[in-house]
C-alpha atoms as a PDB file:
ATOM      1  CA  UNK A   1      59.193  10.865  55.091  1.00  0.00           C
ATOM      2  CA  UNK A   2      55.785  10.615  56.499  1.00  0.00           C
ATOM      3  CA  UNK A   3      54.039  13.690  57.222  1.00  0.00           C
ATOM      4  CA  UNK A   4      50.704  14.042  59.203  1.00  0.00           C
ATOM      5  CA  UNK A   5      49.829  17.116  57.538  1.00  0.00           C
ATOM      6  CA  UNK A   6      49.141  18.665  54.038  1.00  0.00           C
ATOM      7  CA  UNK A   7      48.007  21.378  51.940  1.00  0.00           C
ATOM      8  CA  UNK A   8      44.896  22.653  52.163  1.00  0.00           C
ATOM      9  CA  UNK A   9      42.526  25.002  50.173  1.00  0.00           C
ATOM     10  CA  UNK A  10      39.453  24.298  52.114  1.00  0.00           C
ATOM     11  CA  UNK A  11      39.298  27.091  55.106  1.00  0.00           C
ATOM     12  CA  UNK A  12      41.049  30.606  53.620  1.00  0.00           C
ATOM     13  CA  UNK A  13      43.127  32.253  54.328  1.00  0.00           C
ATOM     14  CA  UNK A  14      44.948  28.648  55.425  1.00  0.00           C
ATOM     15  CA  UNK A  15      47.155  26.994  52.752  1.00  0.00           C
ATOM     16  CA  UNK A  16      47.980  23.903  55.659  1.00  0.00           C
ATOM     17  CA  UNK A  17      46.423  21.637  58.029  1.00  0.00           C
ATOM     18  CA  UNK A  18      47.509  18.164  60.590  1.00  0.00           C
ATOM     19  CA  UNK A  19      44.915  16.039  61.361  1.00  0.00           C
ATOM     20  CA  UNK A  20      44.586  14.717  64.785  1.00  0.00           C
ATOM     21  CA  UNK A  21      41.980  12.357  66.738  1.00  0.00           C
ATOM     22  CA  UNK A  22      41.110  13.273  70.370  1.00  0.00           C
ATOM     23  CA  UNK A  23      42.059  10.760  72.514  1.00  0.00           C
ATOM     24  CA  UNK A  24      40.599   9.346  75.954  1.00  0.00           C
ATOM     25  CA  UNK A  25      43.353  10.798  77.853  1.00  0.00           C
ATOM     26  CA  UNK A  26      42.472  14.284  76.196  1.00  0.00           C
ATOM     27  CA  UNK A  27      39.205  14.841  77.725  1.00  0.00           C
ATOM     28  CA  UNK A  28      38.200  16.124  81.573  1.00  0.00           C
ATOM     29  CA  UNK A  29      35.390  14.624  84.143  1.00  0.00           C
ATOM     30  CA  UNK A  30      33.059  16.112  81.422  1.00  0.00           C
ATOM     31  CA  UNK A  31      33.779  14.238  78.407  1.00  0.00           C
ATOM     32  CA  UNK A  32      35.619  17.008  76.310  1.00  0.00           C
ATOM     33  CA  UNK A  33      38.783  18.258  75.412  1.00  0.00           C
ATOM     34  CA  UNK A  34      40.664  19.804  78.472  1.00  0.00           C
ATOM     35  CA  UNK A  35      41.535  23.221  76.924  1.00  0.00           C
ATOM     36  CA  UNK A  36      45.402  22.795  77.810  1.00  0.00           C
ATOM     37  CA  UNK A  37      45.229  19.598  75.626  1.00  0.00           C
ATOM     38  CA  UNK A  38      44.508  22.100  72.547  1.00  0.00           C
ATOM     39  CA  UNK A  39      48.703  23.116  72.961  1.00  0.00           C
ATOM     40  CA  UNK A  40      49.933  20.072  71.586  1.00  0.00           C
ATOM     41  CA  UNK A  41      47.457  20.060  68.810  1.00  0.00           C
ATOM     42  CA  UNK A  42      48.904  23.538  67.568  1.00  0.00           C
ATOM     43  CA  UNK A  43      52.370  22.154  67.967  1.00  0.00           C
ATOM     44  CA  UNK A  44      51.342  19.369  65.942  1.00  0.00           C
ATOM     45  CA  UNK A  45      50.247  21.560  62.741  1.00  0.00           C
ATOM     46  CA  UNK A  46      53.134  23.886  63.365  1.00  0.00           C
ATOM     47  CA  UNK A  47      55.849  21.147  63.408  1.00  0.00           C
ATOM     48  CA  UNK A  48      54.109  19.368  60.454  1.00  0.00           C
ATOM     49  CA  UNK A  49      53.919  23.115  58.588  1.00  0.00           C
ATOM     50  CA  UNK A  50      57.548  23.111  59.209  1.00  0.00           C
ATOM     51  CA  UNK A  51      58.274  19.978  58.052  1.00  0.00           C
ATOM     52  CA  UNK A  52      56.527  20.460  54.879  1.00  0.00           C
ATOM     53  CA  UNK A  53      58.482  23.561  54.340  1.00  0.00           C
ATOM     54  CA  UNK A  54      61.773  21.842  55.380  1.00  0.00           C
ATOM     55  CA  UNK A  55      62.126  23.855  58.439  1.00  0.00           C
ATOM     56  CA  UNK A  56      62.972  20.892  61.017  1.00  0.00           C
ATOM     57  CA  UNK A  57      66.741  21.879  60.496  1.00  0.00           C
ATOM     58  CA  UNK A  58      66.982  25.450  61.588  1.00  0.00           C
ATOM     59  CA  UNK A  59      69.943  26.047  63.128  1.00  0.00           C
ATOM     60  CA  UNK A  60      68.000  27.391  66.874  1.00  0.00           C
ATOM     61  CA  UNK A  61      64.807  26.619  68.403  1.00  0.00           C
ATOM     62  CA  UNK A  62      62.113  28.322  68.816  1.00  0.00           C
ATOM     63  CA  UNK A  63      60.790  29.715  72.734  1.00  0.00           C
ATOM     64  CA  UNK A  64      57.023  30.654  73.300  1.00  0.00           C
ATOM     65  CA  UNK A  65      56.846  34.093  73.883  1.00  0.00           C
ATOM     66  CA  UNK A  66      52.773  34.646  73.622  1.00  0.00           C
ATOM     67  CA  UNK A  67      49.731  32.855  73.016  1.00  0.00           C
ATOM     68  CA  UNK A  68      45.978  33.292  73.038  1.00  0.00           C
ATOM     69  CA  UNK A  69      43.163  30.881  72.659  1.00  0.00           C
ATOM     70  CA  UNK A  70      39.422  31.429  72.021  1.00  0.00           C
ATOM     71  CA  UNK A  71      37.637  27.644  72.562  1.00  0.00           C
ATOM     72  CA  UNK A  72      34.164  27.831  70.678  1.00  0.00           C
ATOM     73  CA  UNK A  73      33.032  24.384  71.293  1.00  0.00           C
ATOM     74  CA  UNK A  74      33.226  21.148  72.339  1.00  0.00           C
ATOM     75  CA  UNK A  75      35.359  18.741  71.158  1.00  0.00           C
ATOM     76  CA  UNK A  76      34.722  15.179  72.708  1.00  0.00           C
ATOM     77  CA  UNK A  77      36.764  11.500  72.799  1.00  0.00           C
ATOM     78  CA  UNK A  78      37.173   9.865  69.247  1.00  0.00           C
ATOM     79  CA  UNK A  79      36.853  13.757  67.355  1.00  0.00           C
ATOM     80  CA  UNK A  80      39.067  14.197  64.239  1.00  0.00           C
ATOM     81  CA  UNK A  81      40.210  17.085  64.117  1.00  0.00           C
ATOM     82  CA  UNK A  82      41.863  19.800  60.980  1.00  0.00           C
ATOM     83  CA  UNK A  83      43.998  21.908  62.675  1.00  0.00           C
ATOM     84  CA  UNK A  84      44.847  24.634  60.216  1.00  0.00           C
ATOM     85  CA  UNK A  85      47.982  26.742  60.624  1.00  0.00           C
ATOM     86  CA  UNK A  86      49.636  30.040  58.735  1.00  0.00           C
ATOM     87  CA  UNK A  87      52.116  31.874  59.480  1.00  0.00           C
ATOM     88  CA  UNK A  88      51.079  35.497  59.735  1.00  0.00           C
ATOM     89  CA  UNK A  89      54.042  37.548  60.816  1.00  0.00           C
ATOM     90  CA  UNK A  90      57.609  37.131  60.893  1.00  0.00           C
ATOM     91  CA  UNK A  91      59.701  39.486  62.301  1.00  0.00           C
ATOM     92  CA  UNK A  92      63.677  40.146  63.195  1.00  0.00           C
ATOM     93  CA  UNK A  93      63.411  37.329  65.644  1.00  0.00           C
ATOM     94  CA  UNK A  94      59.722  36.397  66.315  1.00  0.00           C
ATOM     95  CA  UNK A  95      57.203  34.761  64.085  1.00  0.00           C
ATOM     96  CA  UNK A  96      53.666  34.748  64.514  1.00  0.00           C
ATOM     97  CA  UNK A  97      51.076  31.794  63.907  1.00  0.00           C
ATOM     98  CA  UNK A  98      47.885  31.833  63.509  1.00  0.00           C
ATOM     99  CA  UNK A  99      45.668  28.215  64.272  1.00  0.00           C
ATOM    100  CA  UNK A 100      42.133  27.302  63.977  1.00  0.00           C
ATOM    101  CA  UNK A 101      40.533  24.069  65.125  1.00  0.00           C
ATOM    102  CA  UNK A 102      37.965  22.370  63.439  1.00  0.00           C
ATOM    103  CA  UNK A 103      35.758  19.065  63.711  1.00  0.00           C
ATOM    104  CA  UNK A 104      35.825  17.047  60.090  1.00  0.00           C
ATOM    105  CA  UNK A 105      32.131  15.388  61.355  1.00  0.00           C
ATOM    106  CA  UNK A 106      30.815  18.979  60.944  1.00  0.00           C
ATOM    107  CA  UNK A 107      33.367  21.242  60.218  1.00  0.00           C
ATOM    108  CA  UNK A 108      32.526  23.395  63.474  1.00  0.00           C
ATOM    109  CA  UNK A 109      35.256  25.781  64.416  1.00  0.00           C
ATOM    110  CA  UNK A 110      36.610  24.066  68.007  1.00  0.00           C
ATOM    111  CA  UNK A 111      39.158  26.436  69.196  1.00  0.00           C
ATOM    112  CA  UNK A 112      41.310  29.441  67.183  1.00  0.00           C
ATOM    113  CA  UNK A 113      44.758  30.647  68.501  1.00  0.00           C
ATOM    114  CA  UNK A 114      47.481  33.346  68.136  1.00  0.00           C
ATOM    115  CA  UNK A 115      50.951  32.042  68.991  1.00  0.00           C
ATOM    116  CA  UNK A 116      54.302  34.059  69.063  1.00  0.00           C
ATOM    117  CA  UNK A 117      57.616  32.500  68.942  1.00  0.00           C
ATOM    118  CA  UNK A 118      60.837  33.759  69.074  1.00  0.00           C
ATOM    119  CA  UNK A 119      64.470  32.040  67.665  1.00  0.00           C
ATOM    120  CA  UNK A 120      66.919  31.221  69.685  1.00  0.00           C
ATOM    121  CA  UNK A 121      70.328  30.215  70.283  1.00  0.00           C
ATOM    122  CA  UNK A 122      70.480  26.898  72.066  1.00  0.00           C
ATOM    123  CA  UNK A 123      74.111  27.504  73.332  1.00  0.00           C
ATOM    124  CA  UNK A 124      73.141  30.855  74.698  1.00  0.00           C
ATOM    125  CA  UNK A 125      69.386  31.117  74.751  1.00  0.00           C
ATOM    126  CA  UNK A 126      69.912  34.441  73.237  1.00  0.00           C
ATOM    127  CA  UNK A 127      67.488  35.875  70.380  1.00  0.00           C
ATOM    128  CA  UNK A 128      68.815  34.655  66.805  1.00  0.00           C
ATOM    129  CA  UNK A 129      67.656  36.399  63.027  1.00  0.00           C
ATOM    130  CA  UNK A 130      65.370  34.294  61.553  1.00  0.00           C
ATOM    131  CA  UNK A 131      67.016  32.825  58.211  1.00  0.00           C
ATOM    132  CA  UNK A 132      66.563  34.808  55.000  1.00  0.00           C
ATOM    133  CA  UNK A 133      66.214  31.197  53.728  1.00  0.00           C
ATOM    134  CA  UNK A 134      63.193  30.288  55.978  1.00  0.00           C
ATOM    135  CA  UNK A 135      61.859  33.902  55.391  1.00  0.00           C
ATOM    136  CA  UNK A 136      61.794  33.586  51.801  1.00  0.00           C
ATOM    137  CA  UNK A 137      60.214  29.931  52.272  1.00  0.00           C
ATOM    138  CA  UNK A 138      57.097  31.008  54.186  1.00  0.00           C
ATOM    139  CA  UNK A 139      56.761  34.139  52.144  1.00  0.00           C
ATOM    140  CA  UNK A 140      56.606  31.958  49.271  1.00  0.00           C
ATOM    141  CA  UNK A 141      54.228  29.398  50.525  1.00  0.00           C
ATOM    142  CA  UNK A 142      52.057  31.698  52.794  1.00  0.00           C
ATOM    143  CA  UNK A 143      52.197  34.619  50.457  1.00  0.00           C
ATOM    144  CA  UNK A 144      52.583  37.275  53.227  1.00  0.00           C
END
């Protein structure tokens, strides 16, 4: 299994990062990231986080519910980027991530987000329990 991602002890209180290179087709008229483009770079380190944790087969799937992003620079075509990712909160239903963007060049904080997501049925699309399993996982790994 190849994964794009790995453990980390370089930005606390993060234990895992993806890395990720900006493409062309990522940046606006003024040579940087278009902020919506900073989405798929959080659901890169999430699914990765997941996948190191042996997530990918939770019976459900998991809906957006809330997010908030603060960009705090620049990134530009060609950037790598670390995108670090924790899981801060998990509730009945809902987890909460926390993300935070950073250039490798100059380890410069790009962008930092909050994301909620809840579990749901895919039959029904009805809220699910998250998994004592996956609970004890994250608790594990993330210490929460």
């Amino acid at each position: 299994m190849i994964e794009l991602g790995h453990e980390t002890e370089r930005v606390v209180p993060f234990r895992y990062a993806a890395l990720t290179r900006v493409a062309f087709s990522d940046t606006d008229a003024q040579g940087v990231v278009y902020y919506g483009r900073y989405m798929p770079y959080f659901d890169l380190a999430r699914t990765e986080y997941h996948r190191h944790l042996g997530h990918l087969d939770l019976r459900g799937e998991f809906a957006m519910r809330a997010m908030s992003v603060e960009y705090l620079a620049p990134a530009r075509f060609d950037d790598l980027l670390e995108i670090f990712v924790r899981i801060t909160r998990i509730g009945t239903t809902s987890i909460t991530y926390e993300y935070a963007a950073y250039r490798v060049a100059d380890d410069v904080l790009m962008a930092s987000s909050t994301q909620t997501l809840v579990l749901i049925d895919l039959e029904t699309r009805a809220p699910v329990p998250v998994p004592a399993s996956f609970r004890d996982r994250v608790t594990t790994f993330d210490a929460l």
